[in-house]
C-alpha atoms as a PDB file:
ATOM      1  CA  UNK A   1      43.716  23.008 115.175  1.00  0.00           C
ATOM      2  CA  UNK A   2      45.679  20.050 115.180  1.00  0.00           C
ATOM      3  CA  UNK A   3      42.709  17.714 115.467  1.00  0.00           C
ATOM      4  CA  UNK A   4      40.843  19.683 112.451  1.00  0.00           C
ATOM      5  CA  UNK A   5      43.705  19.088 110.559  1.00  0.00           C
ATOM      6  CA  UNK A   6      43.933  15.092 111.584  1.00  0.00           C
ATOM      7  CA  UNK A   7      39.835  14.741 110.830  1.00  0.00           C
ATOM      8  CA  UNK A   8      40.525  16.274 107.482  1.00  0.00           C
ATOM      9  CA  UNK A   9      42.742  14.227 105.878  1.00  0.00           C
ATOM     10  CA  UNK A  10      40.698  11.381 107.465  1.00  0.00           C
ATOM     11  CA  UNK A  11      37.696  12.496 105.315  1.00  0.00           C
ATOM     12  CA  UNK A  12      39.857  13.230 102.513  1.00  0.00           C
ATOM     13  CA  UNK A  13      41.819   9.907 102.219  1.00  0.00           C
ATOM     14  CA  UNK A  14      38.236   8.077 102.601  1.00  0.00           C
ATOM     15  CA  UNK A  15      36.733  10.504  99.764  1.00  0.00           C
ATOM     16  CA  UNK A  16      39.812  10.177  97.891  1.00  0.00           C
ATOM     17  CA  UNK A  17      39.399   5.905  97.988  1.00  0.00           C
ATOM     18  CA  UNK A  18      35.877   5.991  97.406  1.00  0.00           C
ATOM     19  CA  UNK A  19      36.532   8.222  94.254  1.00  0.00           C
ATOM     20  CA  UNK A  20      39.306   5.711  92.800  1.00  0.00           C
ATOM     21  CA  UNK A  21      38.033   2.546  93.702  1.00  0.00           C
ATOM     22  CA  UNK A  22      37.017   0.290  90.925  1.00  0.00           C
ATOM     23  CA  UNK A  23      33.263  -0.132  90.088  1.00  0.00           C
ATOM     24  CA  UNK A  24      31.916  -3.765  90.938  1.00  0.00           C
ATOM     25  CA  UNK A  25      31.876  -5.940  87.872  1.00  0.00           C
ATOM     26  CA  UNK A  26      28.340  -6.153  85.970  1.00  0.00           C
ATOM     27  CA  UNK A  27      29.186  -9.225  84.218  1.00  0.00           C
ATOM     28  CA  UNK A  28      27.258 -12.060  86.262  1.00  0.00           C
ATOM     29  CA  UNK A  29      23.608  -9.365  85.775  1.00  0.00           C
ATOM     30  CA  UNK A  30      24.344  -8.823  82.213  1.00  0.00           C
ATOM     31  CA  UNK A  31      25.138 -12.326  81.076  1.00  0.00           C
ATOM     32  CA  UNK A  32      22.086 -13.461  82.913  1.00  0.00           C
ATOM     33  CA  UNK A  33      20.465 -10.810  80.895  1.00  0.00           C
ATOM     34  CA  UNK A  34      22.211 -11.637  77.911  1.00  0.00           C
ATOM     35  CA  UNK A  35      21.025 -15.104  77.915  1.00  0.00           C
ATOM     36  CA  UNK A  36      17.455 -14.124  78.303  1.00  0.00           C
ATOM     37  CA  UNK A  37      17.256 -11.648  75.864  1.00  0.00           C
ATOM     38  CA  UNK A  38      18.444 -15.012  73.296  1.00  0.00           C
ATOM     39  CA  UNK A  39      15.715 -16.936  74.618  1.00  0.00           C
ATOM     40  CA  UNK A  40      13.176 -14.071  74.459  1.00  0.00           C
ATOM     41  CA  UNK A  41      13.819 -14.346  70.160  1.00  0.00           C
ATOM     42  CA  UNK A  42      14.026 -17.960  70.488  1.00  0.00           C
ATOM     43  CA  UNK A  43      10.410 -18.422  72.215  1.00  0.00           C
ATOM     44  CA  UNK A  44       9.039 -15.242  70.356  1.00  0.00           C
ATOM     45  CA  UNK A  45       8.460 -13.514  73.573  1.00  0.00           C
ATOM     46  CA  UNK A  46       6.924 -10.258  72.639  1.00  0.00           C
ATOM     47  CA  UNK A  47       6.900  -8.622  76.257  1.00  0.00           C
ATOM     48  CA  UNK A  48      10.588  -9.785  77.230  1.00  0.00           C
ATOM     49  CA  UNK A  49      11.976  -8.415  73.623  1.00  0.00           C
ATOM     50  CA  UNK A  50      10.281  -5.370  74.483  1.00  0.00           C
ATOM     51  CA  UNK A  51      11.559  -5.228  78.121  1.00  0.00           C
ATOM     52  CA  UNK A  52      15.055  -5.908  76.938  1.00  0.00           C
ATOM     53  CA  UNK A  53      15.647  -3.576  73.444  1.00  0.00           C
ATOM     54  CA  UNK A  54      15.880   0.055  74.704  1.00  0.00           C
ATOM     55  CA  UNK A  55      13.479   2.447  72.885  1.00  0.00           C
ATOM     56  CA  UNK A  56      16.123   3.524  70.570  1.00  0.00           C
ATOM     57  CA  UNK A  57      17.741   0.579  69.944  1.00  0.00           C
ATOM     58  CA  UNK A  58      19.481  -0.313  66.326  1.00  0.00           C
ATOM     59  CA  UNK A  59      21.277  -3.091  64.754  1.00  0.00           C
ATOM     60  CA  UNK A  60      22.938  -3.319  61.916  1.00  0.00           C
ATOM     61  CA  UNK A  61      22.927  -6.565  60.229  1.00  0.00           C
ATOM     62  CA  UNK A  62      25.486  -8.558  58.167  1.00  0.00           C
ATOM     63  CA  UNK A  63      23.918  -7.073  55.278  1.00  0.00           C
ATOM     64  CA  UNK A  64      24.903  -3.705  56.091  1.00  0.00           C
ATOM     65  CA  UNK A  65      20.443  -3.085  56.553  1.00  0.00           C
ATOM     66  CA  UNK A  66      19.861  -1.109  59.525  1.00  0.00           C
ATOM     67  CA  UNK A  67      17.212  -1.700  61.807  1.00  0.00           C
ATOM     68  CA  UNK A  68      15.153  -0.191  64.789  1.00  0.00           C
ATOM     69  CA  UNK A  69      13.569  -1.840  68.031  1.00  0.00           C
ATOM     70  CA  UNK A  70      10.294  -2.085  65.933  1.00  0.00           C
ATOM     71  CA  UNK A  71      11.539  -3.991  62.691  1.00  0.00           C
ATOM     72  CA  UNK A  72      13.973  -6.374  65.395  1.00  0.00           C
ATOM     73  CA  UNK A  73      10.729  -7.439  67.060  1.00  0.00           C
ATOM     74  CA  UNK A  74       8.707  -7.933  64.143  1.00  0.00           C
ATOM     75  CA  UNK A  75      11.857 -10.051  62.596  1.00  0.00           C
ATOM     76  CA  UNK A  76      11.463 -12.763  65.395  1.00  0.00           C
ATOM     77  CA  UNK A  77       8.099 -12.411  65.813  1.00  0.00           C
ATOM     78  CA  UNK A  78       7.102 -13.471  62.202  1.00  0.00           C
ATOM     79  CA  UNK A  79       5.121 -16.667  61.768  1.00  0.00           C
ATOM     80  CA  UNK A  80       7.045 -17.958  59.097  1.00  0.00           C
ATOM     81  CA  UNK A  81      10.316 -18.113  61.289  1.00  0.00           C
ATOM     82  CA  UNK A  82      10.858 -21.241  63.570  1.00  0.00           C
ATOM     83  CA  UNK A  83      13.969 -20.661  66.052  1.00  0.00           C
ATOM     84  CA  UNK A  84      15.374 -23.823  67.203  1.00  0.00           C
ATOM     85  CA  UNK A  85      18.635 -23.362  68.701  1.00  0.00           C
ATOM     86  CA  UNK A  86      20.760 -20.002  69.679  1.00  0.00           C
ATOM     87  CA  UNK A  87      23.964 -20.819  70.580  1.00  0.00           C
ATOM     88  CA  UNK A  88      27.059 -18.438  71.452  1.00  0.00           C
ATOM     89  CA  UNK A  89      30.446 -19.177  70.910  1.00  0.00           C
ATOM     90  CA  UNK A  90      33.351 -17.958  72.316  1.00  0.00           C
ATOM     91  CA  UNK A  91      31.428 -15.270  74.164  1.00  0.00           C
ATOM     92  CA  UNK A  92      33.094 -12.239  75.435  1.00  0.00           C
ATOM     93  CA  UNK A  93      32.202  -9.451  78.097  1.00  0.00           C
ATOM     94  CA  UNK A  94      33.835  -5.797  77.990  1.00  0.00           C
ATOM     95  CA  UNK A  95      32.682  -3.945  80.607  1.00  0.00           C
ATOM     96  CA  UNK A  96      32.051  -0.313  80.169  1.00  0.00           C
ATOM     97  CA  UNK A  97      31.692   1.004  83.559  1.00  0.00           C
ATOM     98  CA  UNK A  98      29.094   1.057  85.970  1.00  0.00           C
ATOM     99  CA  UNK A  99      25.751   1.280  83.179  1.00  0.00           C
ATOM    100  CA  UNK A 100      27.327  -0.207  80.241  1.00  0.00           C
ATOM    101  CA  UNK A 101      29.273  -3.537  78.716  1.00  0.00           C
ATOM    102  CA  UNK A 102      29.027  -5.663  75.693  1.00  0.00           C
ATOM    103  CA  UNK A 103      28.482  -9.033  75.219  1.00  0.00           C
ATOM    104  CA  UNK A 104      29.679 -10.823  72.082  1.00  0.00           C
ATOM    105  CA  UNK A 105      30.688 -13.874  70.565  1.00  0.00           C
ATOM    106  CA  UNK A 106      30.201 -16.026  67.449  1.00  0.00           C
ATOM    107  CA  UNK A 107      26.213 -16.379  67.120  1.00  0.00           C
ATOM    108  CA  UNK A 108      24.884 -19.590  65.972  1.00  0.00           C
ATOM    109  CA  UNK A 109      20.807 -19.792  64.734  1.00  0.00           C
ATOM    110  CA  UNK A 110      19.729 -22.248  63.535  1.00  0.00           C
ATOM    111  CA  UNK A 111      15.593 -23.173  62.890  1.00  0.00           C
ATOM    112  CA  UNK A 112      13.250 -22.836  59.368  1.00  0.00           C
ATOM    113  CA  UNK A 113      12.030 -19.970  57.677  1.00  0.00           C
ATOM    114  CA  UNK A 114       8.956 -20.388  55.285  1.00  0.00           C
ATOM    115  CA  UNK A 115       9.158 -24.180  55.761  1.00  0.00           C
ATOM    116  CA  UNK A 116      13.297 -24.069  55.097  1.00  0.00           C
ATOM    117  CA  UNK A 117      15.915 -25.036  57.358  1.00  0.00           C
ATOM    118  CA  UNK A 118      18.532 -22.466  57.371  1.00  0.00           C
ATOM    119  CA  UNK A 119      21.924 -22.149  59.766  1.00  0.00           C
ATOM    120  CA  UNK A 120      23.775 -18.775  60.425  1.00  0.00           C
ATOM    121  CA  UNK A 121      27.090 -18.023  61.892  1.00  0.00           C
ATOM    122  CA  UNK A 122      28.150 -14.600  62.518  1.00  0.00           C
ATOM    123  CA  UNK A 123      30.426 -12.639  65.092  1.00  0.00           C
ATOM    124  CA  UNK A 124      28.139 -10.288  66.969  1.00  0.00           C
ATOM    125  CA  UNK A 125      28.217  -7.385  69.692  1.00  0.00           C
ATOM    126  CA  UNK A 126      24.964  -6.427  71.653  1.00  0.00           C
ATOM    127  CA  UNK A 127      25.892  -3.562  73.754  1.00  0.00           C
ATOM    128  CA  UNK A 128      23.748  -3.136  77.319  1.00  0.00           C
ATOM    129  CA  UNK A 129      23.100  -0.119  79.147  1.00  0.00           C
ATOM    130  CA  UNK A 130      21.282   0.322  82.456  1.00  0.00           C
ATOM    131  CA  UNK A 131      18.587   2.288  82.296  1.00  0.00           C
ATOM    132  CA  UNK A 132      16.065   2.662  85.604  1.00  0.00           C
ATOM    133  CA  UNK A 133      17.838  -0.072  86.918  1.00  0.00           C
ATOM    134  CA  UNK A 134      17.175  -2.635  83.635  1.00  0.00           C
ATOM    135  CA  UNK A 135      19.916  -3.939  81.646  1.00  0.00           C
ATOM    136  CA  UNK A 136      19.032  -3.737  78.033  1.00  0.00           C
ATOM    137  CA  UNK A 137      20.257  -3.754  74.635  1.00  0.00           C
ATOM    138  CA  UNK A 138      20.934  -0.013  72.940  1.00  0.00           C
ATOM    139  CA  UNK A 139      22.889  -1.264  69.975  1.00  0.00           C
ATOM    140  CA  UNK A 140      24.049  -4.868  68.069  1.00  0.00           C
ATOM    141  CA  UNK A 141      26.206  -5.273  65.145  1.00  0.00           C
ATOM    142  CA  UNK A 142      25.853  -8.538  63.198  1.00  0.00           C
ATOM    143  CA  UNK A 143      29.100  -9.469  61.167  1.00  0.00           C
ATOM    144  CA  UNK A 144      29.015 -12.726  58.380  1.00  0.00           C
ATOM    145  CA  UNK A 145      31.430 -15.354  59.908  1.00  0.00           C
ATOM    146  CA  UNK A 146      32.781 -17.062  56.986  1.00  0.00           C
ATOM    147  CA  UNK A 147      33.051 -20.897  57.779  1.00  0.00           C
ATOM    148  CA  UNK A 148      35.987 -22.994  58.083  1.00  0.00           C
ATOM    149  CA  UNK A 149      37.305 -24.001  54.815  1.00  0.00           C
ATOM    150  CA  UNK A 150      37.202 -27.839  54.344  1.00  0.00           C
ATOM    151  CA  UNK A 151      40.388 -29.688  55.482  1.00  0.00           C
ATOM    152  CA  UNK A 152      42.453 -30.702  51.871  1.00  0.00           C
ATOM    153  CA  UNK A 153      42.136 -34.245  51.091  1.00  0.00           C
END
């Protein structure tokens, strides 16, 4: 009885550990996936935006104009946009648990739009989930980042 006992709380202190340990970090897979998914837009890559917005993804811009996975595609797909730089800023990573973080930061685009050059700056959360093993993006919120005012002279 003794050695039931013994090989219980063996099994239980194991299941026990294995039920409070923490969950590996994600953040090396989703900033690699991160990273792709910015040069996916920037190179108008039709099949990796696809592979990396989840079906019911949304954004909502700095407008306050909400958005699907259909209208984000057709955005960076347009002809009359030229991407020539994304850059992140300050970039951040909150994990969420095992099958979801965010990834943030201040966004920098800059590139021409019907012949224009244009800049933006914004503060920006994409949050991933894993889904069939594939990190993608379910949701992004797009805030204006006001510039630095100029130093007084």
């Amino acid at each position: 009885m003794k050695s039931i006992a013994l090989a219980f709380l063996a099994l239980f202190a194991v299941w026990s550990g294995a039920a409070h340990a923490q969950p590996q970090s994600n953040r090396a897979e989703v900033m690699a996936a991160s990273h792709e998914f910015d040069q996916a837009q920037m190179h108008k890559d039709r099949a990796a935006l696809e592979r990396f917005l989840a079906p019911d993804y949304r954004i909502v811009f700095s407008s306050g104009r909400v958005s699907d996975r259909a209208g984000f595609i057709e955005n960076f797909l347009s002809p009359t946009l030229a991407i020539s730089e994304i850059r992140v800023e300050e970039p951040y990573y909150t994990d969420l648990g095992r099958d979801a973080a965010i990834v943030g930061g201040i966004g920098i685009i800059r590139g021409t739009e019907n012949g224009e050059a244009f800049e933006e700056r914004f503060m920006f959360a994409d949050t991933f989930v894993k889904r069939d093993g594939q990190w993608m993006v379910a949701y992004t919120q797009v805030t204006p980042f006001a510039r630095p005012a100029a130093a007084a002279q």
